[in-house]
Protein backbone atom coordinates (compact mmCIF):
# COMPACT_ATOMS: atom_id res chain seq x y z
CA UNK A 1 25.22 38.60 27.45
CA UNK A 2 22.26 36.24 28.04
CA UNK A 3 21.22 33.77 26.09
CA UNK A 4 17.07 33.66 25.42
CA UNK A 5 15.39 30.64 25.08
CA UNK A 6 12.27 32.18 22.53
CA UNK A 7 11.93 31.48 18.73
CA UNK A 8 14.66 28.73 18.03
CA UNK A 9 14.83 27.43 21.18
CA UNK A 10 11.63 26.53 21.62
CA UNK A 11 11.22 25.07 18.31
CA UNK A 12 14.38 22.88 19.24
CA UNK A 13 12.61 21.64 22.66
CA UNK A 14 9.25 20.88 20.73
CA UNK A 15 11.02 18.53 18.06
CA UNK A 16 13.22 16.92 21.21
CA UNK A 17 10.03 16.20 22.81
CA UNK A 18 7.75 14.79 19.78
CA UNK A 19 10.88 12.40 18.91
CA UNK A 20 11.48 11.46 22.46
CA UNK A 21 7.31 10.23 22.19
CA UNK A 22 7.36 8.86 19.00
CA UNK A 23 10.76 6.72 20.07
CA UNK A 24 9.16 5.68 23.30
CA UNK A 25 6.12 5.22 21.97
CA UNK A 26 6.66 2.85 18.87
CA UNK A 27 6.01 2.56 15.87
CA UNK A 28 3.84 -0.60 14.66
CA UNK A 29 6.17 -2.56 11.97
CA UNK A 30 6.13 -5.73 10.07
CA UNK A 31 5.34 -7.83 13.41
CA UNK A 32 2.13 -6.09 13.95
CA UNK A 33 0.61 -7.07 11.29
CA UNK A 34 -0.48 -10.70 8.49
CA UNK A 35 -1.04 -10.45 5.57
CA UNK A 36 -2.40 -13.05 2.60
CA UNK A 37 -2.07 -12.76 -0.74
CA UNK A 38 -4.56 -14.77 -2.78
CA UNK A 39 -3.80 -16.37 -6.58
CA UNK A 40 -4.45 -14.58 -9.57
CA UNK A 41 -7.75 -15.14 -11.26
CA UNK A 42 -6.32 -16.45 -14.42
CA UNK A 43 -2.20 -15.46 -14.20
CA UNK A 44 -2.59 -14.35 -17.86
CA UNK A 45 -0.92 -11.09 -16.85
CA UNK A 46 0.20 -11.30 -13.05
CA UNK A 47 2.93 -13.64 -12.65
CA UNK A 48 3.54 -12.51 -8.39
CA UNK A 49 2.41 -10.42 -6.26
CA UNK A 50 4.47 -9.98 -2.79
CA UNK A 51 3.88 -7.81 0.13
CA UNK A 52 7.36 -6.51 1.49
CA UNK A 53 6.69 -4.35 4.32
CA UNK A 54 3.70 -3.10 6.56
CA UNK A 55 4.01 -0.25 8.74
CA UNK A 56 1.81 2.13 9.80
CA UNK A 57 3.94 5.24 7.93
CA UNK A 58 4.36 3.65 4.66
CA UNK A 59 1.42 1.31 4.55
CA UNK A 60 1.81 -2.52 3.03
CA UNK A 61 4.08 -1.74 0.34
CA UNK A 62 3.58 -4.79 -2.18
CA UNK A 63 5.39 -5.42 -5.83
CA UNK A 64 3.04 -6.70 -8.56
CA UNK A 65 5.50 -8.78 -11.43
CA UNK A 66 3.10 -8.60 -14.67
CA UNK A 67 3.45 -9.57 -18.46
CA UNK A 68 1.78 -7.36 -20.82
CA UNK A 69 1.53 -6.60 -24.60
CA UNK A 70 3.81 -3.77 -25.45
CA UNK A 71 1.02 -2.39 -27.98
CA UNK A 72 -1.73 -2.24 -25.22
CA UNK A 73 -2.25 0.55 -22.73
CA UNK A 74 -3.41 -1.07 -19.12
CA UNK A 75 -4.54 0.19 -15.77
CA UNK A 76 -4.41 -1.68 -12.80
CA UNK A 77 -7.95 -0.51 -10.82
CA UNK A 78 -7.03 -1.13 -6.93
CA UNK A 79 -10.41 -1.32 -5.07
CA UNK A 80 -11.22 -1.91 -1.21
CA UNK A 81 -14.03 -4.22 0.24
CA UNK A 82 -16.01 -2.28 2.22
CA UNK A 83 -19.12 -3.32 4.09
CA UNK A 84 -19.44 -6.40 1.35
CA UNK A 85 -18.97 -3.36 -1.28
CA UNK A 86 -15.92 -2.84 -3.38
CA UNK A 87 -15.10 0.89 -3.53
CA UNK A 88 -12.16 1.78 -5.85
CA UNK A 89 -9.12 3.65 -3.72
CA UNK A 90 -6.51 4.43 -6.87
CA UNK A 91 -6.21 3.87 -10.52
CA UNK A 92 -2.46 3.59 -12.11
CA UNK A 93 -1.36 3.08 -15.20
CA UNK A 94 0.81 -0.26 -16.56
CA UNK A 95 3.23 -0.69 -19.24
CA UNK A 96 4.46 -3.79 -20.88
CA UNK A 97 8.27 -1.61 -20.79
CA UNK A 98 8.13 -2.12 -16.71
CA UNK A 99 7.16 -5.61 -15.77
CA UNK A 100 7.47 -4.81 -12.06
CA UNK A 101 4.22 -2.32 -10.39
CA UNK A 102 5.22 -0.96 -6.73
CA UNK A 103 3.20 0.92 -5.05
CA UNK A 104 1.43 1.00 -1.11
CA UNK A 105 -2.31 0.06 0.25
CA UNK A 106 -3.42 1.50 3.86
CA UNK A 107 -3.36 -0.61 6.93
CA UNK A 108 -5.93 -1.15 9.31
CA UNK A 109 -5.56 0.87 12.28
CA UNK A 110 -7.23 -1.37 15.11
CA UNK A 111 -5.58 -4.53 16.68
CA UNK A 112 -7.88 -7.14 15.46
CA UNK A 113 -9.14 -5.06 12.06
CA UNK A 114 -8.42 -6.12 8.47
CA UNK A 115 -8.90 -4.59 4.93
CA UNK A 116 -9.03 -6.43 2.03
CA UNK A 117 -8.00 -4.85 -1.19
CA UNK A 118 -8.40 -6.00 -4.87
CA UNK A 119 -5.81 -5.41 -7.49
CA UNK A 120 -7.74 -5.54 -11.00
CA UNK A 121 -5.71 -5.01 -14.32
CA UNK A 122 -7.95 -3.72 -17.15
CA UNK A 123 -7.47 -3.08 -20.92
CA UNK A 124 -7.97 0.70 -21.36
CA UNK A 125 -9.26 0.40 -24.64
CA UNK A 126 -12.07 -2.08 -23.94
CA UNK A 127 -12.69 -2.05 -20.27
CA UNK A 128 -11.88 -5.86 -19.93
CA UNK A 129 -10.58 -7.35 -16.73
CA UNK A 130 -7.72 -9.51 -17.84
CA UNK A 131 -6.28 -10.52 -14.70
CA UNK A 132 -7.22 -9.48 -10.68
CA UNK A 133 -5.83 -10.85 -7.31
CA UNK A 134 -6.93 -10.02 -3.52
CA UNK A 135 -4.29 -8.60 -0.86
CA UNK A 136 -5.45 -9.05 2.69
CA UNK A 137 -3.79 -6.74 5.59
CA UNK A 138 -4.51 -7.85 9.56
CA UNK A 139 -3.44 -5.52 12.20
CA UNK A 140 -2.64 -8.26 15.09
């Protein structure tokens, strides 16, 4: 009997390979990158903001601590300056009933390149801004 090395086997070698790169290669983590968190506009609604890990898999994963009115439906706008121009990237929605907001922003991709995102909480029913703050990611 005689074993063939088609179908499986070659699907085996092809994931021992793309590991075996990816392992040797690296991965760019928390090291590789700065980041700066600026203070909220008015702190009427976000109390902290902090960034808790970059990577280039999972993005900057950041936790946003707010205070809001239980009776009032809010959405936090997250925009990115680009070219002087601030282009809006996601829209979520927050509740007074979960006073913690996690969620992820892309890195930059070049050593040297940055991306500057704004977080902007806004009353659904009026459009108001109450509250914004500025998250800035460097790839060293």
């Amino acid at each position: 009997m005689t074993a063939s090395f088609h179908g499986n086997g070659r699907l085996v070698l092809g994931l021992v390979l793309i590991v075996s790169t990816v392992a040797l290669g690296g991965c760019l983590t928390q090291a590789d990158y700065s980041t700066s968190v600026g203070e909220p506009t008015n702190g009427t609604v976000i109390r902290n903001v902090s960034v808790y890990d970059v990577n280039e898999l999972d993005g900057a994963r950041y936790e946003l601590d707010h205070r809001l009115d239980d009776e009032t439906n809010y959405s936090l706008k997250t925009y990115e300056r680009t070219n002087g121009t601030d282009e809006i990237v996601k829209i979520s929605s927050l509740t007074g009933h979960e006073p913690t907001y996690k969620n992820d922003l892309a890195p930059p991709q070049d050593r040297g390149d940055e991306r500057t995102y704004r977080l902007v909480v806004v009353r659904s029913d009026t459009g108001a801004t109450v509250d914004a703050i500025t998250i800035t990611i460097k790839r060293n």
